[in-house]
N, C-alpha and C. Protein backbone atom coordinates (compact mmCIF):
# COMPACT_ATOMS: atom_id res chain seq x y z
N UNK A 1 14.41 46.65 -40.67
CA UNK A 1 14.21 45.26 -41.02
C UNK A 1 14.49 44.35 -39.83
N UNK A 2 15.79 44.66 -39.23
CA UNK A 2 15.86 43.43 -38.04
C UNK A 2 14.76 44.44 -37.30
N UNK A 3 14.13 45.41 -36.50
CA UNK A 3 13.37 44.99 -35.71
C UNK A 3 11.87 44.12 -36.15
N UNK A 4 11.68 44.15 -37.25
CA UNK A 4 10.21 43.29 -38.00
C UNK A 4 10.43 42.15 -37.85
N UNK A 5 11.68 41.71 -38.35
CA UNK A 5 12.29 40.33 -38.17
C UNK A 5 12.60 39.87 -36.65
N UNK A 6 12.83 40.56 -35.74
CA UNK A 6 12.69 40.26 -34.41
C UNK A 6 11.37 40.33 -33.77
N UNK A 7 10.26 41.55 -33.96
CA UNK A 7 9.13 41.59 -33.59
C UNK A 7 8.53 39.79 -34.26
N UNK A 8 8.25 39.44 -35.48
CA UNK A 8 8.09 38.69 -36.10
C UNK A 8 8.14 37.10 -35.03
N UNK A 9 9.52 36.89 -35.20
CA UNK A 9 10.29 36.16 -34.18
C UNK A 9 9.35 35.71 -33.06
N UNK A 10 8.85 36.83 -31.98
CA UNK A 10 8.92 37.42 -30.68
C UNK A 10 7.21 36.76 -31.11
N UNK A 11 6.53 36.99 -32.32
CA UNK A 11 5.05 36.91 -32.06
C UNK A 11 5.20 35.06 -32.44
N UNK A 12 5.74 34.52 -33.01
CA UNK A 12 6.07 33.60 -33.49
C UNK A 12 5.89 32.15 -32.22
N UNK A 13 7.53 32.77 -31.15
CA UNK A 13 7.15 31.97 -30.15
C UNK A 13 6.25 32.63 -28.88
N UNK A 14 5.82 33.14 -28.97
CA UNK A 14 4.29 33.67 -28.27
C UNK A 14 3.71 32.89 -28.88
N UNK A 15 3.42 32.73 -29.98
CA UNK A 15 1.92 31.61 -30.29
C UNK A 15 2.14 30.35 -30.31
N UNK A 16 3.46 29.78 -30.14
CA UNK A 16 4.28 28.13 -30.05
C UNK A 16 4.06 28.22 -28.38
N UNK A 17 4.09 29.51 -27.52
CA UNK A 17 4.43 29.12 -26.45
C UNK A 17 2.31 29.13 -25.81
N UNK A 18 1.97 29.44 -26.23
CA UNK A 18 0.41 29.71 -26.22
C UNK A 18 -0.48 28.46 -26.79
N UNK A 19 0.26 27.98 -27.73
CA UNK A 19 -0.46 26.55 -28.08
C UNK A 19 0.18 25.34 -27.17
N UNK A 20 1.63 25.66 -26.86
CA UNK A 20 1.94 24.39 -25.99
C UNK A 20 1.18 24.48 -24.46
N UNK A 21 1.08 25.60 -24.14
CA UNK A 21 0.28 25.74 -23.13
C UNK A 21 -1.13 24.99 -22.88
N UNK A 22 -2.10 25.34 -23.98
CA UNK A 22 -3.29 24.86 -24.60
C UNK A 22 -3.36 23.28 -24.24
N UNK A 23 -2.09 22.80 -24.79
CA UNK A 23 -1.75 21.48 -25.17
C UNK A 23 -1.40 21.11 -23.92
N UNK A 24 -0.71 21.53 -23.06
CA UNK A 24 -0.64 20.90 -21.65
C UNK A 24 -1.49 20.76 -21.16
N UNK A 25 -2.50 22.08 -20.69
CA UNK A 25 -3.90 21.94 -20.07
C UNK A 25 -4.40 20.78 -20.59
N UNK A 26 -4.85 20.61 -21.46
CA UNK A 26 -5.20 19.44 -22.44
C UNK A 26 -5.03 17.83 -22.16
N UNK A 27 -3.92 17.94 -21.77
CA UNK A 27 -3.22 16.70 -21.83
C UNK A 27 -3.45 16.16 -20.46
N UNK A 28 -3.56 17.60 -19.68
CA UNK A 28 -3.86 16.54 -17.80
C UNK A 28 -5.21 17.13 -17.83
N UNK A 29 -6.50 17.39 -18.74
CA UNK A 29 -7.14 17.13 -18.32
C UNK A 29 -7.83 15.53 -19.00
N UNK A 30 -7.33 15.38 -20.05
CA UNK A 30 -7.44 14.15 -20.05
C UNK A 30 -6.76 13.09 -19.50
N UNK A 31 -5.83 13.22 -18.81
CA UNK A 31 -4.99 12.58 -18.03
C UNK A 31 -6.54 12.41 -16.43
N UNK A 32 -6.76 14.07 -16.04
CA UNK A 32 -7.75 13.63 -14.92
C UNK A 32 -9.06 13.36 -15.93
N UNK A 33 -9.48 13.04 -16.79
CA UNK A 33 -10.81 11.96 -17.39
C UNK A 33 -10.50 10.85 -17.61
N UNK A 34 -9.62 9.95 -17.80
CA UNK A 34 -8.82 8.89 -17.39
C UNK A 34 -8.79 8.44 -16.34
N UNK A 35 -8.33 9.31 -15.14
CA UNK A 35 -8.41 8.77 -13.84
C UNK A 35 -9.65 8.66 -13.16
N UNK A 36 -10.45 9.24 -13.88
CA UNK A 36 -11.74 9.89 -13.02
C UNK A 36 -12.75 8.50 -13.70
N UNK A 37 -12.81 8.14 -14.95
CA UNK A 37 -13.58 6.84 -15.69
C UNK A 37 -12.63 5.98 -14.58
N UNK A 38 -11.42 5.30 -14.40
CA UNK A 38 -10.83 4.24 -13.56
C UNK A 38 -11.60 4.44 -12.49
N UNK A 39 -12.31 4.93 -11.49
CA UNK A 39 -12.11 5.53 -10.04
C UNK A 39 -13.85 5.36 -10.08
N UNK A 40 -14.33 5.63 -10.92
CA UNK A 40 -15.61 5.97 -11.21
C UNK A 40 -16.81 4.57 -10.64
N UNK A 41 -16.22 3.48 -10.98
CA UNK A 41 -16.77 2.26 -10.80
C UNK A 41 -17.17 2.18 -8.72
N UNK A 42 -15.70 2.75 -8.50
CA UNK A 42 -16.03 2.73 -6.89
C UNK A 42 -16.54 3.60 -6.56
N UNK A 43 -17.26 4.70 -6.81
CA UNK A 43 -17.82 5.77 -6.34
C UNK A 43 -19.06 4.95 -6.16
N UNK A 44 -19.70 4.35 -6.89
CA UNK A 44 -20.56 3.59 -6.73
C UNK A 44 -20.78 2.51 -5.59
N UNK A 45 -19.79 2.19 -5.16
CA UNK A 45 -19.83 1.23 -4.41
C UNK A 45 -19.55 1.98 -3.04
N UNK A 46 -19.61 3.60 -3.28
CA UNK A 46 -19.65 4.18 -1.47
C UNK A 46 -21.02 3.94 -0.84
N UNK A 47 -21.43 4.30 0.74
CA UNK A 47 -22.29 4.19 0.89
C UNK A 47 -22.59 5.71 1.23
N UNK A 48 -23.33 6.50 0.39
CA UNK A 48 -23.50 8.04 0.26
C UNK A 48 -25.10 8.03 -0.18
N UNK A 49 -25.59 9.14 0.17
CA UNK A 49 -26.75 9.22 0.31
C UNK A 49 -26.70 9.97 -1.06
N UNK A 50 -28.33 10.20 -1.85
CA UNK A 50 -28.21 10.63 -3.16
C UNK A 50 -27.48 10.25 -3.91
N UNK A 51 -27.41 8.79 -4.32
CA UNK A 51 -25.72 8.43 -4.91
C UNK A 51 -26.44 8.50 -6.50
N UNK A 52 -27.98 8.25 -6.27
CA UNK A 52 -28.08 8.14 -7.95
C UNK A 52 -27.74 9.83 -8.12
N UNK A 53 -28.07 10.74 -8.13
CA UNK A 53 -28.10 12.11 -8.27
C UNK A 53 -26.55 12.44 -8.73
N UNK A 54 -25.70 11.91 -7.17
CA UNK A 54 -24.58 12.37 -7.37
C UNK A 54 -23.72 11.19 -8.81
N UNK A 55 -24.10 10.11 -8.86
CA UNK A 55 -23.10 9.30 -9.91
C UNK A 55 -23.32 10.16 -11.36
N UNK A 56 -25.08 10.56 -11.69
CA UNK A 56 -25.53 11.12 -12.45
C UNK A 56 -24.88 12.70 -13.12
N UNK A 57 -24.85 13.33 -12.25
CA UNK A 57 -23.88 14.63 -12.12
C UNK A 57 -22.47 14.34 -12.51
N UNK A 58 -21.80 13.43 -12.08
CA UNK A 58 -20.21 12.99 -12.12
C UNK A 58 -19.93 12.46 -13.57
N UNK A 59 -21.18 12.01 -14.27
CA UNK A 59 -20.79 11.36 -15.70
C UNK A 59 -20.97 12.73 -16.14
N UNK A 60 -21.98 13.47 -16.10
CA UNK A 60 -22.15 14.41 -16.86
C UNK A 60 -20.94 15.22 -17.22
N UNK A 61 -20.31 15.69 -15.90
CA UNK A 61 -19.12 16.58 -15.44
C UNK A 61 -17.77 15.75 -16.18
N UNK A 62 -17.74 14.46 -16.47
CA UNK A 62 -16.42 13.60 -16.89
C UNK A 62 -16.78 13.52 -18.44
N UNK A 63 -18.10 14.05 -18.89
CA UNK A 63 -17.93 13.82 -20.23
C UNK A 63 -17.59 15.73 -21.03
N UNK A 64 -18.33 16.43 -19.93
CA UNK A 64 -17.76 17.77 -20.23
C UNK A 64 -16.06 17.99 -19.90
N UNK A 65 -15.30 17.56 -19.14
CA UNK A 65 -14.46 17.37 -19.28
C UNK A 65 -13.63 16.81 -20.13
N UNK A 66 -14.18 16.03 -20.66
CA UNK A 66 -13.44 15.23 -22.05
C UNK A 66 -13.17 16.18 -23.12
N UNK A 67 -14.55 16.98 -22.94
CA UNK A 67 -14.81 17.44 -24.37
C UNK A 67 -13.75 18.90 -24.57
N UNK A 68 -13.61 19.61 -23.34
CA UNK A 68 -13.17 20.72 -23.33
C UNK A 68 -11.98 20.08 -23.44
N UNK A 69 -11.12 18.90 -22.74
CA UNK A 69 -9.41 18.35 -23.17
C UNK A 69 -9.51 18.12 -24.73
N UNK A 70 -10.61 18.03 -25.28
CA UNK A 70 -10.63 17.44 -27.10
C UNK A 70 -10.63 18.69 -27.68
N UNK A 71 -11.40 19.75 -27.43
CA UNK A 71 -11.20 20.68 -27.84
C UNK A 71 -9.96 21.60 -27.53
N UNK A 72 -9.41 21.90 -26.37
CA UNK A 72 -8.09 22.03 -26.65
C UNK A 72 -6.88 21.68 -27.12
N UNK A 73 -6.94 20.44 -27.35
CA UNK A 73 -6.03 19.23 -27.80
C UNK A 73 -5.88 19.40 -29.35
N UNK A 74 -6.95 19.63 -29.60
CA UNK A 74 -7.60 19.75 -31.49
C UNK A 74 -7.55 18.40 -32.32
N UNK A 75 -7.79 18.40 -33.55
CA UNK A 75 -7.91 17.41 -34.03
C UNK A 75 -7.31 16.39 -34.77
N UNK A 76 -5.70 16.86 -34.08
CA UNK A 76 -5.07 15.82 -34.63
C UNK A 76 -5.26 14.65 -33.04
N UNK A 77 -5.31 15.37 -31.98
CA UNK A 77 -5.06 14.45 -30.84
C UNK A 77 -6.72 13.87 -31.17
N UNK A 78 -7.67 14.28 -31.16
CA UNK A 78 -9.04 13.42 -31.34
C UNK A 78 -8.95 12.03 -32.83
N UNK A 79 -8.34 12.25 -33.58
CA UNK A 79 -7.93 11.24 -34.48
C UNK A 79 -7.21 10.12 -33.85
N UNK A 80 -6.03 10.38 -33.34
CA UNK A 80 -5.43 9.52 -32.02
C UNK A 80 -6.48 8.61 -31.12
N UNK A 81 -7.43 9.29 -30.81
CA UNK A 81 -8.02 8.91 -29.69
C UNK A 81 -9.45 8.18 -30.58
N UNK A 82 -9.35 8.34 -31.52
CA UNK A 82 -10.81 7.75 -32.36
C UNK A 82 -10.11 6.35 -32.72
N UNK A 83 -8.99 6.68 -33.24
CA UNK A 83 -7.93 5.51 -33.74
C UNK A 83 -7.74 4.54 -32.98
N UNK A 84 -7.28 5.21 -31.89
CA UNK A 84 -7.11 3.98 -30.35
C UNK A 84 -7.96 3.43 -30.16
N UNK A 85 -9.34 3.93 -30.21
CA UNK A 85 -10.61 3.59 -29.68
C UNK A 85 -11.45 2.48 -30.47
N UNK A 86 -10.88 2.54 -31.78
CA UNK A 86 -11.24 1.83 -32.93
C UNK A 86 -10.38 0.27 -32.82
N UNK A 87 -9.13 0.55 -32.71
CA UNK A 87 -7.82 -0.50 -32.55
C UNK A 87 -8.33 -1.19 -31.21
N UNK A 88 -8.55 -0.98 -30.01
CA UNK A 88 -9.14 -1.25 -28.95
C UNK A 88 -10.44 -2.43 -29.14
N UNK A 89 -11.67 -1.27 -29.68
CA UNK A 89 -12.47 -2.63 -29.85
C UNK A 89 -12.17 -3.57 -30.86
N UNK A 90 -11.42 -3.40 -31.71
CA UNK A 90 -11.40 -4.45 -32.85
C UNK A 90 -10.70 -5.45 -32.53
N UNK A 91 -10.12 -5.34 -31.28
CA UNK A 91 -8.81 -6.37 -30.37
C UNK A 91 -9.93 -7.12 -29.73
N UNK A 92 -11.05 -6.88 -29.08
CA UNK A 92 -11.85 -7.07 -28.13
C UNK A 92 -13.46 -7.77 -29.35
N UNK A 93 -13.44 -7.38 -30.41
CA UNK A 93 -14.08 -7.44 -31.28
C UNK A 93 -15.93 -7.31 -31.74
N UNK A 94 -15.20 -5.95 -30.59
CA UNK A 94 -16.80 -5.12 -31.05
C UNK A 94 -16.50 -4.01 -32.25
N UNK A 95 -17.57 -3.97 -33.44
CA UNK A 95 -17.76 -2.84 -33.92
C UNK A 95 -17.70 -3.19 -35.52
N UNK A 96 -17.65 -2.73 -36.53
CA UNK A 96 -17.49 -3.01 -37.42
C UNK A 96 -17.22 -4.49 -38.16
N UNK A 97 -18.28 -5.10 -38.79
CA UNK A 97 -17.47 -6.56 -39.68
C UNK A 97 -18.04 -5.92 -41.10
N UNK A 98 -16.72 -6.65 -41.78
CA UNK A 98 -17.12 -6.38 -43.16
C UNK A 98 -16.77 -7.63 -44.46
């Protein structure tokens, strides 16, 4: 019995230590899609050749990035972030009147 109860244990924080993991990755990569939307405005304003090509590529790449931090994050953090996003424009007062 104690070794089931220790094996048990042992698989227990393996999967607490496997989701916090998840959850870190997660967290700086939305931390770098954050920085990368701030930063994004001046990329534009370099003087680089192919810039439509390259700005074009860079949204693409910052919205696949989002998606893979949302999907690791799961869906309690995407509720958060729908919530914020909702609270945000309604401060600013786009989106919904009723």
């Amino acid at each position: 019995m104690r070794i089931a109860t220790a094996e048990a244990g042992c698989t227990r924080q393996t999967r607490q230590s496997g989701s916090s993991f998840k959850k870190r990755v997660g967290l700086v990569l939305l931390a770098l899609v954050a920085a990368y939307w701030v930063s994004f405005p001046f990329v534009a304003l370099l003087d680089i050749p192919y810039k439509a090509l390259i700005i074009s590529s860079l949204v693409v790449l910052g919205e696949a990035l989002f998606l893979i931090a949302v999907a690791l994050l799961g869906k309690e953090y995407w509720g958060r972030i729908k919530s914020g996003t909702r609270t945000l424009l309604a401060r600013v007062g786009v989106g919904r009147r009723r």
